[in-house]
C-alpha atoms as a PDB file:
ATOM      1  CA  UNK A   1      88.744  99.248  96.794  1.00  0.00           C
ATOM      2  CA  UNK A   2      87.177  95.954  97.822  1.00  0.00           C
ATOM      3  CA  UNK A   3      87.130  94.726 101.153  1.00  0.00           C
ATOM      4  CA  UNK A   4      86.208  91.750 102.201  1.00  0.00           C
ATOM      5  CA  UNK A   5      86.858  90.783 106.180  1.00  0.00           C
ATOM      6  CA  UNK A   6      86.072  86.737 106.930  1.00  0.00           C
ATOM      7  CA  UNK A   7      86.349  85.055 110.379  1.00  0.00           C
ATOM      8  CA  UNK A   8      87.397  81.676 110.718  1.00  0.00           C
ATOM      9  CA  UNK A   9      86.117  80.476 113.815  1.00  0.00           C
ATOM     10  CA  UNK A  10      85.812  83.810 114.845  1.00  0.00           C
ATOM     11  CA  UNK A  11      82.368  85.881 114.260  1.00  0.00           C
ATOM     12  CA  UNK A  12      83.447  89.180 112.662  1.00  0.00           C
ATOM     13  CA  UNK A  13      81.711  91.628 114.636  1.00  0.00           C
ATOM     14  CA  UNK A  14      80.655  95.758 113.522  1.00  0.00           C
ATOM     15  CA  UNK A  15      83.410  96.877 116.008  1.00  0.00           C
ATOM     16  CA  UNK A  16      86.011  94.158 114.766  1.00  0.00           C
ATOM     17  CA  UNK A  17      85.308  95.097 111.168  1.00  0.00           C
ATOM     18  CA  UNK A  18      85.289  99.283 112.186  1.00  0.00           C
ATOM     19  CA  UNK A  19      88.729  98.821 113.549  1.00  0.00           C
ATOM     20  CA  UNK A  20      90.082  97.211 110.203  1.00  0.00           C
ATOM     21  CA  UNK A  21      89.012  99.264 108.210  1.00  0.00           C
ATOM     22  CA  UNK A  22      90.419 102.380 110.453  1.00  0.00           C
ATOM     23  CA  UNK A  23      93.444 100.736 110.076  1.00  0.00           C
ATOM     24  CA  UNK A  24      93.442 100.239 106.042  1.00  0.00           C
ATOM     25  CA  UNK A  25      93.196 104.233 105.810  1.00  0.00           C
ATOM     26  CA  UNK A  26      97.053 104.484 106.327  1.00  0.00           C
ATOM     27  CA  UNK A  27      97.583 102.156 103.187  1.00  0.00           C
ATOM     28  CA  UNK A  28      95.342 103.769 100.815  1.00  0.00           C
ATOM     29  CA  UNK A  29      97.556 106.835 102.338  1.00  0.00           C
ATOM     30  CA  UNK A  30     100.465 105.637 100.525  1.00  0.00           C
ATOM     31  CA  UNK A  31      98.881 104.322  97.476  1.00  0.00           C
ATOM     32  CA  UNK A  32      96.061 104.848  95.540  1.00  0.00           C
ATOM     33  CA  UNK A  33      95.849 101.643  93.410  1.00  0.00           C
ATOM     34  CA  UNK A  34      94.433  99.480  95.543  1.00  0.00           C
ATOM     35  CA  UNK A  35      91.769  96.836  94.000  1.00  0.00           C
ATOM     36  CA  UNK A  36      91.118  94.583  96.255  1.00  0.00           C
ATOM     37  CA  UNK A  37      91.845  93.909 100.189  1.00  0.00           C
ATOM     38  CA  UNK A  38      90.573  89.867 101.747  1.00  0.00           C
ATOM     39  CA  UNK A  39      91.634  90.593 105.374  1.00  0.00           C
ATOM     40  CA  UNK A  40      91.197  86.720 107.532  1.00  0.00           C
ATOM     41  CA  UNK A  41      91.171  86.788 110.823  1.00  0.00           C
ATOM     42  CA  UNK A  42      91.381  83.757 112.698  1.00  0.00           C
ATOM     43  CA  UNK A  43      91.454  82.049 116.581  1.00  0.00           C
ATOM     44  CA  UNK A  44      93.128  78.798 117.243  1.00  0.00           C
ATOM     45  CA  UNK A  45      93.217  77.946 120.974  1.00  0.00           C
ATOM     46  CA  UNK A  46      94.425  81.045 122.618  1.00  0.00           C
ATOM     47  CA  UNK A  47      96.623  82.021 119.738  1.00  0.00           C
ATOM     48  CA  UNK A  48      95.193  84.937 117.104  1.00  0.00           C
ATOM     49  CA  UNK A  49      95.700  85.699 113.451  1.00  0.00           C
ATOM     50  CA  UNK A  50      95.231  88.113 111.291  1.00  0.00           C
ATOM     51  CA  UNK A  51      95.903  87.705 107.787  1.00  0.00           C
ATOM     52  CA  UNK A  52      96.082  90.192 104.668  1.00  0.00           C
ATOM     53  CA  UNK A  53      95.845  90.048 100.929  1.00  0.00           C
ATOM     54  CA  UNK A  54      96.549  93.149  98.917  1.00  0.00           C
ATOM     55  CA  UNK A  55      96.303  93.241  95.578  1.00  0.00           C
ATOM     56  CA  UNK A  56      97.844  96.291  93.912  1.00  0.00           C
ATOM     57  CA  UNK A  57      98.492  97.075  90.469  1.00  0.00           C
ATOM     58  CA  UNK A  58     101.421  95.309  89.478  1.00  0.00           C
ATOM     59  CA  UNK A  59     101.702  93.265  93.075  1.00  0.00           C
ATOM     60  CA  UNK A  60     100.367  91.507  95.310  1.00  0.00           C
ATOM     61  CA  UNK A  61     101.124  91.165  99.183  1.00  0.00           C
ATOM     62  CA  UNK A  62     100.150  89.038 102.104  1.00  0.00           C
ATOM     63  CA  UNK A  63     100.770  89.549 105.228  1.00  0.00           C
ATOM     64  CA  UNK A  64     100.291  87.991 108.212  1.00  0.00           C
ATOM     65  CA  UNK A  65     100.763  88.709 112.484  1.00  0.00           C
ATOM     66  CA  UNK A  66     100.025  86.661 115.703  1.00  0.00           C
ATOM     67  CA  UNK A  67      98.972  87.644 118.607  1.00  0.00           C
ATOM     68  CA  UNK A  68      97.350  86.801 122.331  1.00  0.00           C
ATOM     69  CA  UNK A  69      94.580  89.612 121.596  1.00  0.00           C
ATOM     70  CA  UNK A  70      92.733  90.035 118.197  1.00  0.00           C
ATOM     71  CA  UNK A  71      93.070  93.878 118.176  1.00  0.00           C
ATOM     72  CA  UNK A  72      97.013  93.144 118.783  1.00  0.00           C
ATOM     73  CA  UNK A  73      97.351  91.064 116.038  1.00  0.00           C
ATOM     74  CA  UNK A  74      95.040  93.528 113.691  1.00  0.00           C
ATOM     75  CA  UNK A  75      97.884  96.834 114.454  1.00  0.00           C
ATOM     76  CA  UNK A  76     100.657  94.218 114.043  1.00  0.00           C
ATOM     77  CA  UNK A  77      99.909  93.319 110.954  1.00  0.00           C
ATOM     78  CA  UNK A  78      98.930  96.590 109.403  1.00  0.00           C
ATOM     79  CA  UNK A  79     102.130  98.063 110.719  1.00  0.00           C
ATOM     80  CA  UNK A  80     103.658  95.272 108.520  1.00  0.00           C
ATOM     81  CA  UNK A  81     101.690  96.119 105.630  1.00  0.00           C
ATOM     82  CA  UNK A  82     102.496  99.111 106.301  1.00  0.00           C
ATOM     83  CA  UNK A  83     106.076  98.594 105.809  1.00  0.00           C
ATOM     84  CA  UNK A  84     105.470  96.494 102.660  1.00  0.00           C
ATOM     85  CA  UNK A  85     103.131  99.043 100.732  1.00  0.00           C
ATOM     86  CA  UNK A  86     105.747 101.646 101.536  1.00  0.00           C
ATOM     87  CA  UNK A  87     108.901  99.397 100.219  1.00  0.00           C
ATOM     88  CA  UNK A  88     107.103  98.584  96.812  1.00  0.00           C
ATOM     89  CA  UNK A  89     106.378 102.452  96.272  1.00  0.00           C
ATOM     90  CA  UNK A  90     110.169 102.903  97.006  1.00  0.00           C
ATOM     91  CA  UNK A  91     110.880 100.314  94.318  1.00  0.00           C
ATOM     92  CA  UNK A  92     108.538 101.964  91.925  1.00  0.00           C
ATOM     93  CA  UNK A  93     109.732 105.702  92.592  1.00  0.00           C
ATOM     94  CA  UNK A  94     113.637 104.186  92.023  1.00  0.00           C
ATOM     95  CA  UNK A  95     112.398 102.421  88.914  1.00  0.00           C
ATOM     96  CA  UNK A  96     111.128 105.020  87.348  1.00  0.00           C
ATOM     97  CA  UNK A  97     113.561 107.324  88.391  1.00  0.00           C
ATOM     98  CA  UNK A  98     116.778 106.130  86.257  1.00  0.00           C
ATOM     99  CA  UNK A  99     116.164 106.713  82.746  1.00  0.00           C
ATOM    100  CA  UNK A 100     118.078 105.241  79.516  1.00  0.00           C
ATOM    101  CA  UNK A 101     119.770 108.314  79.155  1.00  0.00           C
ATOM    102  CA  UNK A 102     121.272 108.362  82.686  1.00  0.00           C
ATOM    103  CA  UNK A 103     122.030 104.667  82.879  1.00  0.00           C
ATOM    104  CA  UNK A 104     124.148 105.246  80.015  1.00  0.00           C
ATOM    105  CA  UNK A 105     126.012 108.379  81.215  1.00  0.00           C
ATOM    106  CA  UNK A 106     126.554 106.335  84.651  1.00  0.00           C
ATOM    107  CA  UNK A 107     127.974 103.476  82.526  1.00  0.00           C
ATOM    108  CA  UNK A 108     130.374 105.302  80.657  1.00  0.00           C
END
């Protein structure tokens, strides 16, 4: 898996970049495909944003979550991921799950 954490306007400190990747465990978790994670994180005014790229194999997500704190807006939008990573296994489980032969007995 590559990882690559950028700061707009925002210096993307050890600690900052620690905690990310922390959080990313629970993903790779759930799936094992996982080529390649851009993770911005951004501060405009007093509002922060963290925002997500994950490209798996056969998808790609982005995500993104606002916040007051940085550290908010990091477990925010992991928790989404979160969600999202766990939705397209569903779909994948349910697709491979119904066969010809069982499409056609439901059919009949």
């Amino acid at each position: 898996m590559n990882l690559k954490v950028t700061g707009l306007h925002l210096e993307v400190t050890p600690a900052i970049r620690e905690f990310v990747e922390t959080k990313l465990e629970r993903i790779t978790r759930h799936v094992d495909h996982v080529i390649d994670v851009a993770v911005t994180l951004s501060v405009d005014k007093l509002v922060h944003k963290a925002e997500v790229n994950v490209h798996l194999s056969g998808k790609d997500i982005h995500v993104e979550a606002t916040d007051s704190d940085m550290y908010a807006a990091i477990d925010a939008l992991m928790d989404k991921l979160d969600r999202q990573v766990l939705k397209h296994k569903e779909k994948q489980s349910e697709h491979r799950a119904t066969s010809p032969q069982v499409q056609q007995e439901a059919s009949l």
